[in-house]
N, C-alpha and C. Protein backbone atom coordinates (compact mmCIF):
# COMPACT_ATOMS: atom_id res chain seq x y z
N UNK A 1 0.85 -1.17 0.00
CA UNK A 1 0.00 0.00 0.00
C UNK A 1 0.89 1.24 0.00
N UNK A 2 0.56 2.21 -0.98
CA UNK A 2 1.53 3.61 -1.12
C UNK A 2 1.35 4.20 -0.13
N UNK A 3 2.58 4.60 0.66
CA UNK A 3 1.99 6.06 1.73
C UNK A 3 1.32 6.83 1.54
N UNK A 4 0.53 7.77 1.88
CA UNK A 4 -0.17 8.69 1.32
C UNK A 4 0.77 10.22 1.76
N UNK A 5 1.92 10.06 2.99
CA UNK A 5 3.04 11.09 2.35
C UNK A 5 3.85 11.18 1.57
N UNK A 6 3.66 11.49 0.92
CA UNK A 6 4.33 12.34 -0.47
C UNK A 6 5.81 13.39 -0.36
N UNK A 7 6.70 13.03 -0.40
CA UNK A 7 7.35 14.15 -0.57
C UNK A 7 8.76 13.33 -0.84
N UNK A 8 9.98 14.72 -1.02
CA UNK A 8 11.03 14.31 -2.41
C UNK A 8 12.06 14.99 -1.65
N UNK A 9 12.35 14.04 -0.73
CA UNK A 9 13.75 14.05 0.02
C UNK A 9 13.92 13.89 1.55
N UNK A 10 14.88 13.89 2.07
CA UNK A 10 14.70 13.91 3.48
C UNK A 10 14.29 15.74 4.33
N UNK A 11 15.02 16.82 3.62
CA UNK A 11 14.33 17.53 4.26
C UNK A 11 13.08 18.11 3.75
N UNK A 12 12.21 17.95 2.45
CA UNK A 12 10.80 18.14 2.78
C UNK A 12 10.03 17.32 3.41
N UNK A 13 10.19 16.29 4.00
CA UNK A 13 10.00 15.03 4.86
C UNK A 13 9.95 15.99 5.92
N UNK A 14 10.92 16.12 6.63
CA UNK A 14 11.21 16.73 7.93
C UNK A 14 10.36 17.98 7.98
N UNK A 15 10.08 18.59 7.19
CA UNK A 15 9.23 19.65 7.11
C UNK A 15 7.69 19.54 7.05
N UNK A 16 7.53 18.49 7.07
CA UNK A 16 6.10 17.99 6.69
C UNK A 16 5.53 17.68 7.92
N UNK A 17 4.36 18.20 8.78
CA UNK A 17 3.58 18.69 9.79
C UNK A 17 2.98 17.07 10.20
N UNK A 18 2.87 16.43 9.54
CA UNK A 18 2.05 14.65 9.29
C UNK A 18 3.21 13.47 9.94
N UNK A 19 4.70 14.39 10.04
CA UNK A 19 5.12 13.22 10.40
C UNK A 19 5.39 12.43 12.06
N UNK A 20 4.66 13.68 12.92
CA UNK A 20 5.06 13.59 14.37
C UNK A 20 2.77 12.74 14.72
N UNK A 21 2.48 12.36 13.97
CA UNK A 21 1.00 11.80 14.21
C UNK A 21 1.60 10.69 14.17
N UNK A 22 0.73 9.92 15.12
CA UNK A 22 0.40 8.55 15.87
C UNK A 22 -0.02 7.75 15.37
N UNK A 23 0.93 6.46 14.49
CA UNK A 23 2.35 6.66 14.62
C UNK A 23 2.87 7.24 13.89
N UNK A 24 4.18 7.09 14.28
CA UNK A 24 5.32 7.83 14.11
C UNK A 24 5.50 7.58 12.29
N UNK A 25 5.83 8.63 12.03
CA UNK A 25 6.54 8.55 10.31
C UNK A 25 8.01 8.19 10.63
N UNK A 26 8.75 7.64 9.30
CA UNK A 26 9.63 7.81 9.67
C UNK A 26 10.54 7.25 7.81
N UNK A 27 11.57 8.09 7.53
CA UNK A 27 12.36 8.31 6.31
C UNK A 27 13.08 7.31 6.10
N UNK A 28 13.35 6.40 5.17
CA UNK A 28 13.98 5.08 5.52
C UNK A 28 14.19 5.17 3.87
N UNK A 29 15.21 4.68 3.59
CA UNK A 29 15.69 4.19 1.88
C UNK A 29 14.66 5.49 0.77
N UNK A 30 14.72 6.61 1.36
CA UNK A 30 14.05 7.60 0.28
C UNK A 30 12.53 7.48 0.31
N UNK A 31 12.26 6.67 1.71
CA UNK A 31 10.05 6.73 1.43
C UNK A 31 10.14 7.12 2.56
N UNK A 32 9.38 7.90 2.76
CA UNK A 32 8.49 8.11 3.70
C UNK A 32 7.36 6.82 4.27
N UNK A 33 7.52 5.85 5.09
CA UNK A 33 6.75 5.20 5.99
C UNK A 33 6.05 5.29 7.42
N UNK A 34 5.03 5.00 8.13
CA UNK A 34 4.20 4.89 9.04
C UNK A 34 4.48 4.07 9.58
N UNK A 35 4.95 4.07 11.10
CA UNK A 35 5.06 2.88 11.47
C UNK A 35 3.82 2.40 12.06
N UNK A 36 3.50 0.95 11.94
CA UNK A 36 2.54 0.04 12.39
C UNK A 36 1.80 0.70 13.74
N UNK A 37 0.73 0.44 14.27
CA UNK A 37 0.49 0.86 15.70
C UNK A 37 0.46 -0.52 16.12
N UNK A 38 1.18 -0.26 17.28
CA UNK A 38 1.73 -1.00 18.29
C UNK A 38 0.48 -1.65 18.88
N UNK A 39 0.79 -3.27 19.64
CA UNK A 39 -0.05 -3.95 19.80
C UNK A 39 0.01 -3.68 21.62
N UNK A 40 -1.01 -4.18 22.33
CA UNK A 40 -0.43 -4.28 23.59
C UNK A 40 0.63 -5.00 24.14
N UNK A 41 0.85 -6.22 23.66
CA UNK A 41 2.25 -6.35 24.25
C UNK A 41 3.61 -5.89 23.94
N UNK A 42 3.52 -5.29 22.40
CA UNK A 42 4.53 -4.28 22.24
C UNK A 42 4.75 -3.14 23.20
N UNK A 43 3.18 -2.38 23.36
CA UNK A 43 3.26 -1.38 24.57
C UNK A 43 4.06 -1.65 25.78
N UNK A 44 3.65 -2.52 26.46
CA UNK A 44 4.11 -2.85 27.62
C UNK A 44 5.63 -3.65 27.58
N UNK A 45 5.64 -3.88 26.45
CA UNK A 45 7.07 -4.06 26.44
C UNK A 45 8.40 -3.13 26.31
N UNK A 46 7.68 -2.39 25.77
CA UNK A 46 8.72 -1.07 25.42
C UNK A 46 8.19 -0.28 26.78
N UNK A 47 7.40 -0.24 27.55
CA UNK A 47 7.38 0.52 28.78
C UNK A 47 8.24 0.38 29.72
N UNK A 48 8.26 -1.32 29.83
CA UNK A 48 8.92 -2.16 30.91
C UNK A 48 9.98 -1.68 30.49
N UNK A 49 10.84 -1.85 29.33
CA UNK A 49 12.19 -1.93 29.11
C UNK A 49 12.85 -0.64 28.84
N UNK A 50 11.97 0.20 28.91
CA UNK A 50 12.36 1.48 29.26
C UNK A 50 12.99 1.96 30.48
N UNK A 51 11.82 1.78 31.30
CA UNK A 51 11.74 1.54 32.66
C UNK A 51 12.63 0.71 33.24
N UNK A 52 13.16 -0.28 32.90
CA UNK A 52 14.03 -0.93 33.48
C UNK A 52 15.61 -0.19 33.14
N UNK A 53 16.04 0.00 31.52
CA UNK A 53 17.23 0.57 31.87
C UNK A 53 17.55 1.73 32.40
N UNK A 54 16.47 2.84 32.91
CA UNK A 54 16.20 4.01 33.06
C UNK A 54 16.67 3.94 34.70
N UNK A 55 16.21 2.81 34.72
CA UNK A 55 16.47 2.74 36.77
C UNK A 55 17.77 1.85 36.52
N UNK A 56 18.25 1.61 35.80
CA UNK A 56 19.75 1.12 36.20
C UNK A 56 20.78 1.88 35.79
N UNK A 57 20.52 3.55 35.54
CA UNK A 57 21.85 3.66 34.74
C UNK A 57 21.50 5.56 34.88
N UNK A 58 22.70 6.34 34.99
CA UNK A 58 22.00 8.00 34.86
C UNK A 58 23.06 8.03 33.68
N UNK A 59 23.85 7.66 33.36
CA UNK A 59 24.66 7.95 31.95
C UNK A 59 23.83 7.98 30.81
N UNK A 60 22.94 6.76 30.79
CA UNK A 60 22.50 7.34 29.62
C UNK A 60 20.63 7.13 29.84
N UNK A 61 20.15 7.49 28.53
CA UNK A 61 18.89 7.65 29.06
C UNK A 61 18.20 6.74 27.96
N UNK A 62 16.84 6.30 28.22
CA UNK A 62 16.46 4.93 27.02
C UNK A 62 14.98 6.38 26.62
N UNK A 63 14.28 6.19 25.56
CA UNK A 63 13.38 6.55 25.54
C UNK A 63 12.59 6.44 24.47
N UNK A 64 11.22 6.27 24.32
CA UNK A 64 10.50 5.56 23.08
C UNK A 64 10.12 6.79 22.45
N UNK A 65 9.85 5.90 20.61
CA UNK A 65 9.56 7.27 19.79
C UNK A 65 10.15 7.94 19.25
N UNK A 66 11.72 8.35 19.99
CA UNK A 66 12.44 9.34 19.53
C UNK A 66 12.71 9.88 18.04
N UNK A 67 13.20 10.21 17.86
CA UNK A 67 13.18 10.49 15.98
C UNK A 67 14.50 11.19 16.19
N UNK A 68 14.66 10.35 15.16
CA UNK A 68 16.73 10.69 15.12
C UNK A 68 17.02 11.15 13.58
N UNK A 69 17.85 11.69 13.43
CA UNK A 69 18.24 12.29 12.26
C UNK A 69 19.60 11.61 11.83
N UNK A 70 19.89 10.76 10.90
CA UNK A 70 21.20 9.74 10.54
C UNK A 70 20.47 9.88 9.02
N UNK A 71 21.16 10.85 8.66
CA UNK A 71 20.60 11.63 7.15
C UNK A 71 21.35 10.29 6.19
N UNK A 72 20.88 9.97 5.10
CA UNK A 72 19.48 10.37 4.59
C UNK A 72 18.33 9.63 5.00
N UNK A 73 18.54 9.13 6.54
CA UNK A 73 17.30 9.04 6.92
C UNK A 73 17.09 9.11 8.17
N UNK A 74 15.92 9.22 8.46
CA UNK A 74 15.37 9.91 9.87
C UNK A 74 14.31 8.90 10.36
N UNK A 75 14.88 7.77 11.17
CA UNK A 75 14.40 6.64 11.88
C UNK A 75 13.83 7.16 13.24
N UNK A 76 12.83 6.13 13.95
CA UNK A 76 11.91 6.44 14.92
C UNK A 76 12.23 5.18 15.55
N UNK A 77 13.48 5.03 16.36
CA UNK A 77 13.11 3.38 16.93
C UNK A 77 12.37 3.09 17.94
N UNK A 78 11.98 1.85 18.31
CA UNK A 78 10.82 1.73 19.43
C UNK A 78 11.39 2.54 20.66
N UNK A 79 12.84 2.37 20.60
CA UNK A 79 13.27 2.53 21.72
C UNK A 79 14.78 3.14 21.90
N UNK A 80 15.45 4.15 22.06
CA UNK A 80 16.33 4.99 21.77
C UNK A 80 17.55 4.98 22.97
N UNK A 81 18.05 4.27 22.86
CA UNK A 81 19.13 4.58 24.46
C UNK A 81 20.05 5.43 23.41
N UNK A 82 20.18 6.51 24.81
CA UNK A 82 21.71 7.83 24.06
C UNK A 82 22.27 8.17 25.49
N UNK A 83 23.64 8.12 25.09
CA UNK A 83 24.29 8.98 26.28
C UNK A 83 23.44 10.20 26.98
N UNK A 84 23.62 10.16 28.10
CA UNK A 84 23.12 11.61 28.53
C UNK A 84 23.58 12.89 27.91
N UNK A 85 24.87 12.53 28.09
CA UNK A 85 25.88 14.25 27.38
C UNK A 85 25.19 14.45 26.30
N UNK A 86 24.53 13.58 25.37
CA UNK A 86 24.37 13.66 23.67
C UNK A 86 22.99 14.81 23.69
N UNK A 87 22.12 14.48 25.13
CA UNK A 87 20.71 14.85 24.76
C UNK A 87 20.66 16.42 25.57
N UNK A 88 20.08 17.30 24.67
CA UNK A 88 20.21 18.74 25.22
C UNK A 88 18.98 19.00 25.47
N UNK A 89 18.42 20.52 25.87
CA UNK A 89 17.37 20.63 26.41
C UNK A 89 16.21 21.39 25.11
N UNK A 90 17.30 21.37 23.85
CA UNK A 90 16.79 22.07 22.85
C UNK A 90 15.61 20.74 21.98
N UNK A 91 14.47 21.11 21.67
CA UNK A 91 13.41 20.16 21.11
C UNK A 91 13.73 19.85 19.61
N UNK A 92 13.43 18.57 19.26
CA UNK A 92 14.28 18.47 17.57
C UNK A 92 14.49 16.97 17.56
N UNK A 93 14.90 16.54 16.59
CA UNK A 93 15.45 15.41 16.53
C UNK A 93 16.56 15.24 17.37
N UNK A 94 17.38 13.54 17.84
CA UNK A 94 18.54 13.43 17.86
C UNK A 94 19.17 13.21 17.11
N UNK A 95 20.54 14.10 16.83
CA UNK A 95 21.49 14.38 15.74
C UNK A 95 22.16 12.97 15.76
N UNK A 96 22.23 12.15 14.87
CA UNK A 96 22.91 10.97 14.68
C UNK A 96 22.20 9.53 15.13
N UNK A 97 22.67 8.67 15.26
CA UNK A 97 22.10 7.46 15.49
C UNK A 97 22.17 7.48 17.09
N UNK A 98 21.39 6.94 17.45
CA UNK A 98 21.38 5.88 18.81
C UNK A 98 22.24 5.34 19.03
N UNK A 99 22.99 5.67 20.99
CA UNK A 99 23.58 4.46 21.07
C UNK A 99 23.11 3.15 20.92
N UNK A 100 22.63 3.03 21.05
CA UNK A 100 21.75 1.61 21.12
C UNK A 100 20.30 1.36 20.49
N UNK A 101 19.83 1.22 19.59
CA UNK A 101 18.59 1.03 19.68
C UNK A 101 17.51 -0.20 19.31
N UNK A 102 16.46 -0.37 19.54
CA UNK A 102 15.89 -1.43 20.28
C UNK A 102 14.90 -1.26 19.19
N UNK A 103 14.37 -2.38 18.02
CA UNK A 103 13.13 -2.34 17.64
C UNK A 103 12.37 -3.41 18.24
N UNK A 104 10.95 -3.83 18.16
CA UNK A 104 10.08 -4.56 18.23
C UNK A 104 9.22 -5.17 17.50
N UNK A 105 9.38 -6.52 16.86
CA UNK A 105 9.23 -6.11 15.51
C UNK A 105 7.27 -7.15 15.56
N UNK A 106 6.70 -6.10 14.61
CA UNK A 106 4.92 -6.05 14.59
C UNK A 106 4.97 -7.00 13.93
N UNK A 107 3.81 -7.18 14.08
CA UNK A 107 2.87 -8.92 12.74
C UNK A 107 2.66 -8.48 11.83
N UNK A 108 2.83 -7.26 11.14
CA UNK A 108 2.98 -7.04 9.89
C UNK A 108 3.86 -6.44 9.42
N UNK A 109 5.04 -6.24 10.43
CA UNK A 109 5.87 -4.84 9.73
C UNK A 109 6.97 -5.93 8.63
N UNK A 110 7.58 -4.96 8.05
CA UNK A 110 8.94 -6.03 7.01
C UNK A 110 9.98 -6.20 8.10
N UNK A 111 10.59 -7.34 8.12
CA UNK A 111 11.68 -7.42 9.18
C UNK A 111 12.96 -6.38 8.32
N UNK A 112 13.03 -7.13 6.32
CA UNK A 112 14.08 -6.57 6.02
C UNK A 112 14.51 -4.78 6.22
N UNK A 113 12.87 -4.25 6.42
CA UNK A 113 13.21 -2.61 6.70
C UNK A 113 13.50 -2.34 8.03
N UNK A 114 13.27 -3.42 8.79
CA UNK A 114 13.62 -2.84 10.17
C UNK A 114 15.63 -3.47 10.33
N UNK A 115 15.93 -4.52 9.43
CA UNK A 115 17.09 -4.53 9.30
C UNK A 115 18.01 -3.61 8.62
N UNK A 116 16.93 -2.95 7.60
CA UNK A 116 18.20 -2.07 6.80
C UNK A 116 18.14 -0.63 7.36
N UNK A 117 17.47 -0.24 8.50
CA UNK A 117 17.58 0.36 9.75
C UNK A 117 18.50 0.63 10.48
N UNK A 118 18.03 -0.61 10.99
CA UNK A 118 19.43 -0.99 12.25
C UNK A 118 21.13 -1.12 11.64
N UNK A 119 21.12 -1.52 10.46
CA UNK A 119 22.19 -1.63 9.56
C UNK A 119 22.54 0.08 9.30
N UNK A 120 21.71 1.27 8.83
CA UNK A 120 22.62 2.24 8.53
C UNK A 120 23.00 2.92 10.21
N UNK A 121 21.88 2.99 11.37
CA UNK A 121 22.00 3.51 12.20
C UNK A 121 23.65 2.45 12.89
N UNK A 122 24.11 1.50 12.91
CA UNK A 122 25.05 0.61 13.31
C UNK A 122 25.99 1.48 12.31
N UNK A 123 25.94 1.34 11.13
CA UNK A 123 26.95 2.47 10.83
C UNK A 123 27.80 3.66 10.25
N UNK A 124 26.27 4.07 11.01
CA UNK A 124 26.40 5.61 11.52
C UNK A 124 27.22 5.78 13.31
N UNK A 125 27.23 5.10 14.20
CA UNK A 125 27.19 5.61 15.09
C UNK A 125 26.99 4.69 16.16
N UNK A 126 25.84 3.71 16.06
CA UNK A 126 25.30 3.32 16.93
C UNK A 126 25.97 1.94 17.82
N UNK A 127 26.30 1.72 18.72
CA UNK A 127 26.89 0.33 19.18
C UNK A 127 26.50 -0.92 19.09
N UNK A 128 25.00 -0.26 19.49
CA UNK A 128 24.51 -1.89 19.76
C UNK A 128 22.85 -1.92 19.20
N UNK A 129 22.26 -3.01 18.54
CA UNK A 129 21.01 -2.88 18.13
C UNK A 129 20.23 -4.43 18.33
N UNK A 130 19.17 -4.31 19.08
CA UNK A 130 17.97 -5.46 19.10
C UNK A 130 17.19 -5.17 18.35
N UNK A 131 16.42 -6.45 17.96
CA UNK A 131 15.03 -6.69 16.92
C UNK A 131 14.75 -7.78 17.90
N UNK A 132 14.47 -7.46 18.50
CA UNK A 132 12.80 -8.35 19.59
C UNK A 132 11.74 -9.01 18.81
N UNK A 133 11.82 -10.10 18.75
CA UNK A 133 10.49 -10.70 18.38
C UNK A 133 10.01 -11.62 19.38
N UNK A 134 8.90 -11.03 19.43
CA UNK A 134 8.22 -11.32 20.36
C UNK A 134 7.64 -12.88 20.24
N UNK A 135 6.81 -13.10 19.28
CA UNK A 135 5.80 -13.93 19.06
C UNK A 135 7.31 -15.68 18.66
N UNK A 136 8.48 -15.10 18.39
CA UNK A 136 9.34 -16.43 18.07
C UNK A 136 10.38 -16.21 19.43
N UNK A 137 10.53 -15.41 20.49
CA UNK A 137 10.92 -15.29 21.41
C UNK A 137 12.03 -14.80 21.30
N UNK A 138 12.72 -14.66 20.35
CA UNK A 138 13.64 -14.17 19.97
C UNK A 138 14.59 -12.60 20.37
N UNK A 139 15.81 -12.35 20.34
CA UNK A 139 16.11 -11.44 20.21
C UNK A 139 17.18 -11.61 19.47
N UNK A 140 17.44 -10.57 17.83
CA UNK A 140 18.60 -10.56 17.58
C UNK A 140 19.65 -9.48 17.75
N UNK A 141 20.85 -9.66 17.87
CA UNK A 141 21.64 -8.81 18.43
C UNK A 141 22.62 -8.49 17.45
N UNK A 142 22.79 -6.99 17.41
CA UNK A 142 24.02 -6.40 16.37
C UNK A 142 25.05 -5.65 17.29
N UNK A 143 26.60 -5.64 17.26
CA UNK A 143 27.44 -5.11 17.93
C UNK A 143 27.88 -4.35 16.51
N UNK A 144 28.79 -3.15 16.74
CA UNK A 144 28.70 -2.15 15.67
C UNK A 144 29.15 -3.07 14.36
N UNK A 145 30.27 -3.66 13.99
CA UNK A 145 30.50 -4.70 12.69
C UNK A 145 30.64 -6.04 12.74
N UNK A 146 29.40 -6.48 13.78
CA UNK A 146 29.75 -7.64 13.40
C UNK A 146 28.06 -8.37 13.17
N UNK A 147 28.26 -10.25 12.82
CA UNK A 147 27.07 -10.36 12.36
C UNK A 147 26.12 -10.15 13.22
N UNK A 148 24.68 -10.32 13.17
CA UNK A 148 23.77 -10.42 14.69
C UNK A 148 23.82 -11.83 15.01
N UNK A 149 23.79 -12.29 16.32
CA UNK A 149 23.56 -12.92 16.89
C UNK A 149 21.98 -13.02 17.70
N UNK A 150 21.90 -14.80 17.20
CA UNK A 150 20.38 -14.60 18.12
C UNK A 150 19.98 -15.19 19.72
N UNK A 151 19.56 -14.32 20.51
CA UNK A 151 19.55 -15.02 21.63
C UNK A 151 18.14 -15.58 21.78
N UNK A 152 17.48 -16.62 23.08
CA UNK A 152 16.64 -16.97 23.45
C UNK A 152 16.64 -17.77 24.69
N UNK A 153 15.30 -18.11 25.14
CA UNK A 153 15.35 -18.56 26.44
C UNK A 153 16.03 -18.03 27.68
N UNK A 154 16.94 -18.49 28.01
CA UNK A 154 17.37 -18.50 29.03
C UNK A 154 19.17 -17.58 29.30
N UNK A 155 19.32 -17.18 27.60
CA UNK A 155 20.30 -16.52 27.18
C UNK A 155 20.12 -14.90 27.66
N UNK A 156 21.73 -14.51 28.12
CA UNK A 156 21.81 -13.13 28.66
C UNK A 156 21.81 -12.73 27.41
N UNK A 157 20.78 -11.52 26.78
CA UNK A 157 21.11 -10.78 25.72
C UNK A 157 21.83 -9.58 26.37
N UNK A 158 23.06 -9.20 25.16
CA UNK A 158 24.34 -8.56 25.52
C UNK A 158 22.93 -6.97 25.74
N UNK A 159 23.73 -5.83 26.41
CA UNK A 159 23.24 -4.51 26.84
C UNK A 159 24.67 -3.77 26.54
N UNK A 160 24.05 -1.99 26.79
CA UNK A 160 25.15 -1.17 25.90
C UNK A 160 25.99 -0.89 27.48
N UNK A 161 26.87 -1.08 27.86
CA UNK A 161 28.18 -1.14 28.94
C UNK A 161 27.84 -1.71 30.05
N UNK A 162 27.03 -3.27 29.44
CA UNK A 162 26.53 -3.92 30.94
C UNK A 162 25.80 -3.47 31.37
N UNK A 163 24.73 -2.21 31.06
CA UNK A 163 23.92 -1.84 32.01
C UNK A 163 22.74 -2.44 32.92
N UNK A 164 22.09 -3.47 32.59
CA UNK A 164 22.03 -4.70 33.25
C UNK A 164 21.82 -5.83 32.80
N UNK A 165 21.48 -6.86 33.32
CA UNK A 165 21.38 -8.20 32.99
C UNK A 165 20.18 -8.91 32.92
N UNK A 166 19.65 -9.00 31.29
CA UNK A 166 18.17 -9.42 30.94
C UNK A 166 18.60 -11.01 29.97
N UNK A 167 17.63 -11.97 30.58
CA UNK A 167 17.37 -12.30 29.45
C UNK A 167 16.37 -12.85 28.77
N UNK A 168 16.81 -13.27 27.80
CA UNK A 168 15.39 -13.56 26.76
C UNK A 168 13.64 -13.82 27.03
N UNK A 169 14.25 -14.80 27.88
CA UNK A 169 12.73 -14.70 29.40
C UNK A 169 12.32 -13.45 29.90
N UNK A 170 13.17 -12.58 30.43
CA UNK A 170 13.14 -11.76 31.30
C UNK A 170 12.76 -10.29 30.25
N UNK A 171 13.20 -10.29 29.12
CA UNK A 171 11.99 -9.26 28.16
C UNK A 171 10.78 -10.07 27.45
N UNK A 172 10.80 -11.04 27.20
CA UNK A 172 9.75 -11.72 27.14
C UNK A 172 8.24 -11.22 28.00
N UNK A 173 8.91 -11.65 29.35
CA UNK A 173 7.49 -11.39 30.16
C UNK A 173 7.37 -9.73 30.59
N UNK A 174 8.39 -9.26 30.12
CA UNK A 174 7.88 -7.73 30.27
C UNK A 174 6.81 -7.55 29.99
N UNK A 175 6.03 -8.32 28.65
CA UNK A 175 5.13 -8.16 27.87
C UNK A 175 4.19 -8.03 28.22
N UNK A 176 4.02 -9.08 29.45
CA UNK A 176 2.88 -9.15 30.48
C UNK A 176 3.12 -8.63 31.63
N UNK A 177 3.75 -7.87 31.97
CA UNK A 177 3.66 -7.26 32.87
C UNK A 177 2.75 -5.88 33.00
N UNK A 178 2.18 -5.37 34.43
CA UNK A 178 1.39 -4.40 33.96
C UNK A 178 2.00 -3.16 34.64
């Protein structure tokens, strides 16, 4: 299905009033896309795991939604960990990729766009990147050049400087948590 935003580049994109509505737009390989709306256990998963690295760590800060600017494209990941120093008090995108960032991936979204994502934001900048799937339990893991690795069960999935110790179970049932 064609987006119904229209526009011919990354900054008339950015200029375009449609792209901060629920959900999030977001600039990826020269289209303009919508991301999926989130299911409830996506919600609560990205709450929990917000919430969880948020209380383990003041260096850096996790936060959903964000919209980052890693020209020529301007990604929205579920979930945004950045150094503290990086984030100012001025409103805008974040300039560059994520340290870390975290997708979740929907029952309909393309996995390959949420890989070729995580692939320019990795390198651009970013250290470390998950694709959570939920429904195969999965998490796969990217360190800045190397392949992803997949964890599950009972496996510690790696975090950006140890910040704590989850695993595959343990974001799993975030899901259900309330």
């Amino acid at each position: 299905m064609p987006s119904p935003l229209l526009v011919n580049g990354l900054d008339a994109f950015l200029q375009s009033s449609e792209i901060e509505a629920s959900p999030a737009w977001e600039f990826i390989q020269g289209e303009a896309q919508q991301k999926p709306m989130p299911t409830l256990f996506h919600s609560r998963l990205q709450r929990n795991l917000v919430n969880a690295i948020n209380g383990e760590t003041r260096d850096y800060e996790a936060i959903q939604e964000l919209r980052c600017l890693v020209p020529p494209f301007s990604p929205v990941p579920d979930i945004a960990v950045v150094k503290s120093a990086r984030l100012t008090d001025e409103d805008g995108p974040l300039l560059g990729a994520p340290d870390w960032l975290i997708e979740i991936l929907s029952p309909d979204q393309n996995i390959l766009n949420l890989q070729t994502k995580i692939l320019h934001c990795l390198t651009h900048g970013a250290q470390l990147a998950w694709l959570i799937d939920i429904y195969r339990q999965q998490i796969w893991v990217w360190r800045r050049e190397s392949l992803p690795l997949v964890y599950c069960g009972s496996d510690n999935a790696p975090t950006l400087d140890n910040l704590l110790t989850l695993t595959v179970n343990d974001v799993i049932a975030m899901t259900r948590q309330r």
